[in-house]
PDB file of N, CA and C in Angstrom:
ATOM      1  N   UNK A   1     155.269 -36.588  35.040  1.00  0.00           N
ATOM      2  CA  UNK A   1     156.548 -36.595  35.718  1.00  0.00           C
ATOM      3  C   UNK A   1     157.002 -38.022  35.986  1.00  0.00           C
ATOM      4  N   UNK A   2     156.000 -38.798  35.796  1.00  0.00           N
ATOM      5  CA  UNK A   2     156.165 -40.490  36.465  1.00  0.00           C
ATOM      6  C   UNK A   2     157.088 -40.981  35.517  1.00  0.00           C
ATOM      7  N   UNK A   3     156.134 -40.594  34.144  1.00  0.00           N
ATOM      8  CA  UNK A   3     156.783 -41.191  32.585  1.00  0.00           C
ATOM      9  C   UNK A   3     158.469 -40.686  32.498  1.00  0.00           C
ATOM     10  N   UNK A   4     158.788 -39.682  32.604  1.00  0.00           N
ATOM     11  CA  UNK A   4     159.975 -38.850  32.312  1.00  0.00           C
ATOM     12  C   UNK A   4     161.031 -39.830  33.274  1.00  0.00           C
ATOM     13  N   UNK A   5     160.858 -40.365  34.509  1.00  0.00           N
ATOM     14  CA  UNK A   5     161.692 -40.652  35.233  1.00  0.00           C
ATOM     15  C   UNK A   5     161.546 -42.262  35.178  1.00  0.00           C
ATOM     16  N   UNK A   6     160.364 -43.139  34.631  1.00  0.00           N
ATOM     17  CA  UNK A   6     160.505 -44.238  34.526  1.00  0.00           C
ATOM     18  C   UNK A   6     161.659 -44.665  32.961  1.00  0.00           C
ATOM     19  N   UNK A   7     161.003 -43.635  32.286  1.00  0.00           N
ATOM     20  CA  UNK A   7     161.918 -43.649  30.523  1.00  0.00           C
ATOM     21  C   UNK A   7     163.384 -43.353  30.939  1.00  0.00           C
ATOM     22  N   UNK A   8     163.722 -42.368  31.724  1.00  0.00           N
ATOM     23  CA  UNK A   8     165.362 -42.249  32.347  1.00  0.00           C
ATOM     24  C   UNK A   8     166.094 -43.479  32.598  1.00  0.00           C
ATOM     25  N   UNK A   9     165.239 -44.658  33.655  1.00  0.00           N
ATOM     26  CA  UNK A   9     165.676 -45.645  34.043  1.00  0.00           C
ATOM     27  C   UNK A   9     166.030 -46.935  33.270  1.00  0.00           C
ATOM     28  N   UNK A  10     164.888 -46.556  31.939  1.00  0.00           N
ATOM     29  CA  UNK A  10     164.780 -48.228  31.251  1.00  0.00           C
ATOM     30  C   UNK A  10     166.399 -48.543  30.644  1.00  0.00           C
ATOM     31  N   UNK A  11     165.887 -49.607  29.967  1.00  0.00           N
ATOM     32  CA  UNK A  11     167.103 -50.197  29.403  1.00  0.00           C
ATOM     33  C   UNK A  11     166.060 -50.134  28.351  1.00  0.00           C
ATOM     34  N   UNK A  12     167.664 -49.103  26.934  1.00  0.00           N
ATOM     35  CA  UNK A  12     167.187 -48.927  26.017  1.00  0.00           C
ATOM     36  C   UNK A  12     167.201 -50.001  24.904  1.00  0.00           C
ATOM     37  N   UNK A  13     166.396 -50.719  23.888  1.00  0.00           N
ATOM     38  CA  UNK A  13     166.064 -50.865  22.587  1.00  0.00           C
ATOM     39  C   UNK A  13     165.847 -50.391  21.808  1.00  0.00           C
ATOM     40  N   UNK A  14     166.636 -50.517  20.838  1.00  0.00           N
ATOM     41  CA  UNK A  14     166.204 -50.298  18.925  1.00  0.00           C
ATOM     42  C   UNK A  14     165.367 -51.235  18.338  1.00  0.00           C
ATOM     43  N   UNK A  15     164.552 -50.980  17.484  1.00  0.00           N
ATOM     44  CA  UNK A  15     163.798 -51.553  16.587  1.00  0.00           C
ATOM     45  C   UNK A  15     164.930 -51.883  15.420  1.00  0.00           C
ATOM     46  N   UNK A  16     165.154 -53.545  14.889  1.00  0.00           N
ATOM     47  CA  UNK A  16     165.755 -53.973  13.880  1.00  0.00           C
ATOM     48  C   UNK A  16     164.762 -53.180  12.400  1.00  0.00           C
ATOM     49  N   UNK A  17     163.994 -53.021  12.290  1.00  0.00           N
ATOM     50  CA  UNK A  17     163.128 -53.143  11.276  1.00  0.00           C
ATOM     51  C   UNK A  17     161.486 -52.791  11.690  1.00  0.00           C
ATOM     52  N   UNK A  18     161.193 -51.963  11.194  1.00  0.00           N
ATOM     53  CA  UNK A  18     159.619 -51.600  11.072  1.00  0.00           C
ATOM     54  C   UNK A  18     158.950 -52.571  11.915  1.00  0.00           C
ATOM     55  N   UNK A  19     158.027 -52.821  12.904  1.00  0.00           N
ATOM     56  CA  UNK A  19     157.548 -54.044  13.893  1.00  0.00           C
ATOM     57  C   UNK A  19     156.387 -53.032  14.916  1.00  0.00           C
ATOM     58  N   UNK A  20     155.691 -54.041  14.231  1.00  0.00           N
ATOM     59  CA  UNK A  20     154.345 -53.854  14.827  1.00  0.00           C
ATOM     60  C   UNK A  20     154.067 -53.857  16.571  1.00  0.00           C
ATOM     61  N   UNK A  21     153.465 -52.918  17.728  1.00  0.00           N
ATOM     62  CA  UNK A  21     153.501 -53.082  19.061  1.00  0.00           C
ATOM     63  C   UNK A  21     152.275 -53.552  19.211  1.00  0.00           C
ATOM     64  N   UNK A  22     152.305 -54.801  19.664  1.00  0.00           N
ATOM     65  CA  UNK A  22     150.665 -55.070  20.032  1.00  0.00           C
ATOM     66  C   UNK A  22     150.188 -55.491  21.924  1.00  0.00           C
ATOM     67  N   UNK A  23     148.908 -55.382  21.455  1.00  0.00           N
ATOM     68  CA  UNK A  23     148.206 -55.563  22.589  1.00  0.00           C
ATOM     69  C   UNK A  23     148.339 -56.369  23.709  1.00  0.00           C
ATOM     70  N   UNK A  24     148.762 -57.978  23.381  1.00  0.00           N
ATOM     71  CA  UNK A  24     149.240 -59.051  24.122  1.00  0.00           C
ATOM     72  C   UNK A  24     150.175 -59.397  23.071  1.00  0.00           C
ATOM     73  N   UNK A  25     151.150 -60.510  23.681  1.00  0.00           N
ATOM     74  CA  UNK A  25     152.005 -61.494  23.036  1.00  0.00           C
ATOM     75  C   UNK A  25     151.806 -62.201  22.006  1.00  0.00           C
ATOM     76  N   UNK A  26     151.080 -61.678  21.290  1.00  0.00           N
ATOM     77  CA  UNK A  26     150.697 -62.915  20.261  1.00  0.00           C
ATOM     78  C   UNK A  26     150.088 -62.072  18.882  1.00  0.00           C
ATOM     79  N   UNK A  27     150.764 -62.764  17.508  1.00  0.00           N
ATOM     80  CA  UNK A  27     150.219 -62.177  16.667  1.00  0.00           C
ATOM     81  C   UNK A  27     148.595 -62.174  15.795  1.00  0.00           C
ATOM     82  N   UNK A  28     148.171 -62.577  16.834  1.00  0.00           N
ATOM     83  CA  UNK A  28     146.501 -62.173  16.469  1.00  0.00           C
ATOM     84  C   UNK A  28     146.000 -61.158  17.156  1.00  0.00           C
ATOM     85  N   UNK A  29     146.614 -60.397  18.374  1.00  0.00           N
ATOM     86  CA  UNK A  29     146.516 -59.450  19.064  1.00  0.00           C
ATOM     87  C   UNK A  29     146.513 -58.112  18.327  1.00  0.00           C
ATOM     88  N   UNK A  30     145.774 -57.391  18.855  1.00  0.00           N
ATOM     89  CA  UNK A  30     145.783 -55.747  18.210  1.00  0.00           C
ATOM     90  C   UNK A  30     146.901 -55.117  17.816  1.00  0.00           C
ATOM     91  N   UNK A  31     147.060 -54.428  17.241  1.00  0.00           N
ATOM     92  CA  UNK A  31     148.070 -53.797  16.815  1.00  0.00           C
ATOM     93  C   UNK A  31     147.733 -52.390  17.408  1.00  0.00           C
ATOM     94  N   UNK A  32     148.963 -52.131  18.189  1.00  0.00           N
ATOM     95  CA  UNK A  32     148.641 -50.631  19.042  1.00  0.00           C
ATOM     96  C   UNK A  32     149.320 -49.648  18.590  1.00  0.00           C
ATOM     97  N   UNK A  33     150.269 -50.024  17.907  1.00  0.00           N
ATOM     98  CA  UNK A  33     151.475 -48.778  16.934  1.00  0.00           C
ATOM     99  C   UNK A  33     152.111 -49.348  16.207  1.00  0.00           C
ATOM    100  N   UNK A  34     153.247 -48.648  15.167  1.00  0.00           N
ATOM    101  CA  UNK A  34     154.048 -49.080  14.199  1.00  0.00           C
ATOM    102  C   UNK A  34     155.395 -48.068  15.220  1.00  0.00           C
ATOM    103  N   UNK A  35     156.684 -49.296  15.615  1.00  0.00           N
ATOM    104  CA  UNK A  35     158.153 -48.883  15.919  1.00  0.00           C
ATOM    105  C   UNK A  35     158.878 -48.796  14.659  1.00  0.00           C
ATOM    106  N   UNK A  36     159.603 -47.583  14.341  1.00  0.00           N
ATOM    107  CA  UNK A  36     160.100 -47.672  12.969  1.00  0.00           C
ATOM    108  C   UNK A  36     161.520 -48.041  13.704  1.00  0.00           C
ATOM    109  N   UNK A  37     161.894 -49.055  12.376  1.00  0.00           N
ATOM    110  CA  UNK A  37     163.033 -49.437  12.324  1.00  0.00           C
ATOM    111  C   UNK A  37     164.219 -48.178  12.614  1.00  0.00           C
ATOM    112  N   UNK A  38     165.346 -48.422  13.731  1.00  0.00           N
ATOM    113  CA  UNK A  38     166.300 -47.417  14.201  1.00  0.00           C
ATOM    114  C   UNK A  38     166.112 -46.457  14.840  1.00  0.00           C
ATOM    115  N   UNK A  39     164.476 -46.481  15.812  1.00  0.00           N
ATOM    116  CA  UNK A  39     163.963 -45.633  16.774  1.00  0.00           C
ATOM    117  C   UNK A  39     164.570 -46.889  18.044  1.00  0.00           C
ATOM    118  N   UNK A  40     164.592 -45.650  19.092  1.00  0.00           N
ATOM    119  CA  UNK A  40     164.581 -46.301  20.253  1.00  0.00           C
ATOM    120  C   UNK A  40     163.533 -46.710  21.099  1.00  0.00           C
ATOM    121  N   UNK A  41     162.990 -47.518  21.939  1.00  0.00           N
ATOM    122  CA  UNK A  41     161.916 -47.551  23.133  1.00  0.00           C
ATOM    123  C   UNK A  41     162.422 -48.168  24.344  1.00  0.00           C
ATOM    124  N   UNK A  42     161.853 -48.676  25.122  1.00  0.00           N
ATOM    125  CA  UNK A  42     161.957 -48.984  26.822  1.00  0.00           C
ATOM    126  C   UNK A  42     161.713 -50.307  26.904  1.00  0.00           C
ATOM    127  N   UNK A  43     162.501 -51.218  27.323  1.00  0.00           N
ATOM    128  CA  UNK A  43     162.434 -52.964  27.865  1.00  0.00           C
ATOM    129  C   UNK A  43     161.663 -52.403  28.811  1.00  0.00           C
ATOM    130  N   UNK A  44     160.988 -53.375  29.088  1.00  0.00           N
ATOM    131  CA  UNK A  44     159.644 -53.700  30.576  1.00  0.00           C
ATOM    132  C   UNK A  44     160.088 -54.902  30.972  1.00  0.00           C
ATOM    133  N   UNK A  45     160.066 -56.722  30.155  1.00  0.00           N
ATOM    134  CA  UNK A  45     160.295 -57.601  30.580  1.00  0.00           C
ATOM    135  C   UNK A  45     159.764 -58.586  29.327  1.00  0.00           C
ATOM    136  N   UNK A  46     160.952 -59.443  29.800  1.00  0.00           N
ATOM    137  CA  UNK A  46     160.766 -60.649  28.684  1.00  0.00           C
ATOM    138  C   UNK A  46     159.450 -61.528  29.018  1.00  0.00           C
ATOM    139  N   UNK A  47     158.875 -61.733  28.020  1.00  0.00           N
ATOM    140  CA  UNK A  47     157.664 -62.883  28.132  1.00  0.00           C
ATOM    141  C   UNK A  47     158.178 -63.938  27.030  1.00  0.00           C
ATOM    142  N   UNK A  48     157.076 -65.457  27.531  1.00  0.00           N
ATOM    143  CA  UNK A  48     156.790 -66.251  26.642  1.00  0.00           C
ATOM    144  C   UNK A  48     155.407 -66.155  26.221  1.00  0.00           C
ATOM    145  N   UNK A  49     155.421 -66.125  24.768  1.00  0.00           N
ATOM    146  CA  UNK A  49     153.789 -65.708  24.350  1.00  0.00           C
ATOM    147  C   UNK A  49     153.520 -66.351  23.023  1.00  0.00           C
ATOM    148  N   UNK A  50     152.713 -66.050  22.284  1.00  0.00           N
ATOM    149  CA  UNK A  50     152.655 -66.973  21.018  1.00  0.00           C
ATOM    150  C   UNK A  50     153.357 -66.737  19.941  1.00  0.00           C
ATOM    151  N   UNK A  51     153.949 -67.927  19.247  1.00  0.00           N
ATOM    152  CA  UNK A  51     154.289 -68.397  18.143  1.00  0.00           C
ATOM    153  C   UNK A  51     154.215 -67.317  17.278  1.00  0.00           C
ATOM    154  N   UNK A  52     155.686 -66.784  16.431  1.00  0.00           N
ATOM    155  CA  UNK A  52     155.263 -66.226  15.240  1.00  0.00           C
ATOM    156  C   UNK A  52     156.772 -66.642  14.255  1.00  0.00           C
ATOM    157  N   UNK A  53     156.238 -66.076  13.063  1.00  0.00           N
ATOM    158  CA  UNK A  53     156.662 -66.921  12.037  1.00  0.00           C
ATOM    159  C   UNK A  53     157.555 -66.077  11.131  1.00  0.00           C
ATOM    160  N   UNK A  54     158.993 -65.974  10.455  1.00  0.00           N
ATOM    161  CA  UNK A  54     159.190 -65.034  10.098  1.00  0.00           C
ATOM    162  C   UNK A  54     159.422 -63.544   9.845  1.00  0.00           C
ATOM    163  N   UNK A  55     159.820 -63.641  11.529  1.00  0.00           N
ATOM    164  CA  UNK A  55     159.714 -61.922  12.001  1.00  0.00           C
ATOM    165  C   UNK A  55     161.214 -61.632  12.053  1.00  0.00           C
ATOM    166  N   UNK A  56     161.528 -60.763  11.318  1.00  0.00           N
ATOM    167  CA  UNK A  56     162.796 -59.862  11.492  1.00  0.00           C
ATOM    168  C   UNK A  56     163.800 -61.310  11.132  1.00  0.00           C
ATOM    169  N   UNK A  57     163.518 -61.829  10.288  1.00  0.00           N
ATOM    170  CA  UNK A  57     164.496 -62.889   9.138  1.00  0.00           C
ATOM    171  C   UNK A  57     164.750 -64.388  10.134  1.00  0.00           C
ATOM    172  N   UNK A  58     163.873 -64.286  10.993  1.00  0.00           N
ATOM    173  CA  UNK A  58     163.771 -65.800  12.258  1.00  0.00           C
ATOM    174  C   UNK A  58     162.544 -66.457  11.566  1.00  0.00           C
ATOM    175  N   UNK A  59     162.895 -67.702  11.597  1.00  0.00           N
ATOM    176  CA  UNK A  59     161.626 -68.492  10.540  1.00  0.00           C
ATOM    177  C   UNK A  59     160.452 -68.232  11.876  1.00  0.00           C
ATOM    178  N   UNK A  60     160.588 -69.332  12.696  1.00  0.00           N
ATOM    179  CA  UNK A  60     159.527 -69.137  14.232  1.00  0.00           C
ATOM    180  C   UNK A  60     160.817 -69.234  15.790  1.00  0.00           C
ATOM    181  N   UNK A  61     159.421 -68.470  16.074  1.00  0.00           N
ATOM    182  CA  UNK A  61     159.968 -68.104  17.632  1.00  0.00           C
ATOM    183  C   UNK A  61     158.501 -67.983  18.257  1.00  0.00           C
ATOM    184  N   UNK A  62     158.911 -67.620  19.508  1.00  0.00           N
ATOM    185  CA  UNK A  62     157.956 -67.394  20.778  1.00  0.00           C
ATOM    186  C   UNK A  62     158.267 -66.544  22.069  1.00  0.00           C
ATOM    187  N   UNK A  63     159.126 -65.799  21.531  1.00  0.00           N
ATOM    188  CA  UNK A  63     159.972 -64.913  22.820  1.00  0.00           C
ATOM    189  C   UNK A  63     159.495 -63.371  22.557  1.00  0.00           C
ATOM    190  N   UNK A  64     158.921 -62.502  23.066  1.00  0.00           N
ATOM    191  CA  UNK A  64     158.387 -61.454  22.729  1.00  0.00           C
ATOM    192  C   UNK A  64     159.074 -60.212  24.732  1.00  0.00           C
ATOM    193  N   UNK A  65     159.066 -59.566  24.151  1.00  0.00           N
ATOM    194  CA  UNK A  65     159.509 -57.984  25.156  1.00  0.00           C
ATOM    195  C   UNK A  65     158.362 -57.305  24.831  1.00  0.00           C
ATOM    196  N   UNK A  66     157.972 -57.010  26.805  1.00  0.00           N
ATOM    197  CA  UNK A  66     157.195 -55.812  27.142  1.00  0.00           C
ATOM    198  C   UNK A  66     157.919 -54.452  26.896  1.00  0.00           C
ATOM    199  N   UNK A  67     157.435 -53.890  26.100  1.00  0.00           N
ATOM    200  CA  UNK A  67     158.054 -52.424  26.015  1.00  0.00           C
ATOM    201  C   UNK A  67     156.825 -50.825  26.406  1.00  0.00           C
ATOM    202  N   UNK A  68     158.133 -50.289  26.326  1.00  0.00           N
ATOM    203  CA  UNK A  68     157.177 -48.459  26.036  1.00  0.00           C
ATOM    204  C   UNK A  68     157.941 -47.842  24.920  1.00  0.00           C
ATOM    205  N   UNK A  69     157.169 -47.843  23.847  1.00  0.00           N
ATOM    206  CA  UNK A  69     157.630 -47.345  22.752  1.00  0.00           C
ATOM    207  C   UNK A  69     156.973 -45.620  22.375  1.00  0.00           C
ATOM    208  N   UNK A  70     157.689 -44.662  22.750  1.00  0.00           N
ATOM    209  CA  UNK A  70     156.903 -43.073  22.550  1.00  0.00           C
ATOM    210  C   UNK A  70     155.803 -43.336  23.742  1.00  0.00           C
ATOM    211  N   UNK A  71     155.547 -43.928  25.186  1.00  0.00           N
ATOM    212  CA  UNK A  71     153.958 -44.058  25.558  1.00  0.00           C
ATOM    213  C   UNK A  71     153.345 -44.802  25.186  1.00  0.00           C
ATOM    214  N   UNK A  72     153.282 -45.741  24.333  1.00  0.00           N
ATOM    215  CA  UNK A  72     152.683 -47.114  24.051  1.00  0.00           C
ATOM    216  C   UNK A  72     153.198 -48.277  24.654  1.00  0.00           C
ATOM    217  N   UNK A  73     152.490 -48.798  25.721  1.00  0.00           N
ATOM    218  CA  UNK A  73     152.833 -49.812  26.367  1.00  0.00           C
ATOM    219  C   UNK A  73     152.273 -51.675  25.632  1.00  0.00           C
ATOM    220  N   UNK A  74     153.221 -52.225  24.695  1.00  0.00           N
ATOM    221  CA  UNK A  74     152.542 -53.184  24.413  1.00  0.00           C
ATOM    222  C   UNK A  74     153.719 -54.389  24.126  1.00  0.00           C
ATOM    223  N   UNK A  75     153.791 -54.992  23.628  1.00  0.00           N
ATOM    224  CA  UNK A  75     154.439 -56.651  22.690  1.00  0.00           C
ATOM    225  C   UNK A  75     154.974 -56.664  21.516  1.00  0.00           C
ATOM    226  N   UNK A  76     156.106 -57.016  21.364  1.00  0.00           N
ATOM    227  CA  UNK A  76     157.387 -57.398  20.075  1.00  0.00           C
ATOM    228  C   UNK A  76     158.039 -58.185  20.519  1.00  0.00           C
ATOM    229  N   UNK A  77     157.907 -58.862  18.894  1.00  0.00           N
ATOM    230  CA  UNK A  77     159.097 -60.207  18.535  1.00  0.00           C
ATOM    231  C   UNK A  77     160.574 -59.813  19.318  1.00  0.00           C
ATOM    232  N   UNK A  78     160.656 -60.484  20.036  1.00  0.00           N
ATOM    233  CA  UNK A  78     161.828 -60.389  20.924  1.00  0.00           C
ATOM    234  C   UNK A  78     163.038 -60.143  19.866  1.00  0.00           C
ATOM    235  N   UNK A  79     163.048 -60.833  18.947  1.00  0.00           N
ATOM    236  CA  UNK A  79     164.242 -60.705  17.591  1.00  0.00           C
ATOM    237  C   UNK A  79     163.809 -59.480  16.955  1.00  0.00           C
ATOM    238  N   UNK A  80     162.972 -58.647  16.980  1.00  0.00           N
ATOM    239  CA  UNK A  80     162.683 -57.434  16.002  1.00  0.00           C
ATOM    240  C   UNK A  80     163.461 -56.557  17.380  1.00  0.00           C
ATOM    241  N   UNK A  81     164.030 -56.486  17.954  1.00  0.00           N
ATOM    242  CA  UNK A  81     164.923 -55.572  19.131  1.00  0.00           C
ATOM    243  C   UNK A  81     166.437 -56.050  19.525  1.00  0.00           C
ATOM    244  N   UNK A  82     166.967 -54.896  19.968  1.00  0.00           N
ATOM    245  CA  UNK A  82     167.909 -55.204  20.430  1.00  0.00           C
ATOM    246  C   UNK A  82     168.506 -54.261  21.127  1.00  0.00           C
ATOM    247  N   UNK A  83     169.495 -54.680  22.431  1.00  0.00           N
ATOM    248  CA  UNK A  83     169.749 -53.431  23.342  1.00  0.00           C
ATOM    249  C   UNK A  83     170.646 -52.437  22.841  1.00  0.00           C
ATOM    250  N   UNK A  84     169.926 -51.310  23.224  1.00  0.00           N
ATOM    251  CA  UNK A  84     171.520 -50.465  22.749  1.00  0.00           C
ATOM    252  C   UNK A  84     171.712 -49.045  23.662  1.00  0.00           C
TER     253      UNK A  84
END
């Protein structure tokens, strides 16, 4: 009942493109699911976290969003999202 009414509240995101949810901020971190490109999930909060290279047509960045994607609470390229 917690989940149902926290997912009501979020501010929604789309996935630009297929993008990996991982464990921490950084792409050496686990990989906890696959967001398919034009699904929706849940902003949590912007972080600064590590360096990645070529994600979603950005050469490098370092800006990554806490999300809940389906119940998976983890990390994406801040540029592989966008609000909608």
């Amino acid at each position: 009942m917690t989940t149902v009414a926290a997912t009501a509240k979020c501010k929604s995101l789309t996935a630009l493109s297929n993008v990996n949810v991982r464990k921490s901020a950084s792409t050496k971190s686990t990989i906890l699911r696959l967001w398919y490109k034009g699904t929706k999930g849940c902003d949590i909060k912007g972080v600064d976290g590590g360096s990645y290279k070529n994600a979603c047509g950005i050469k490098s960045y370092h800006y990554w969003r806490k999300v809940n994607y389906r119940g998976t609470v983890g990390y994406v390229p801040n540029v592989c999202v966008k609000y909608s």
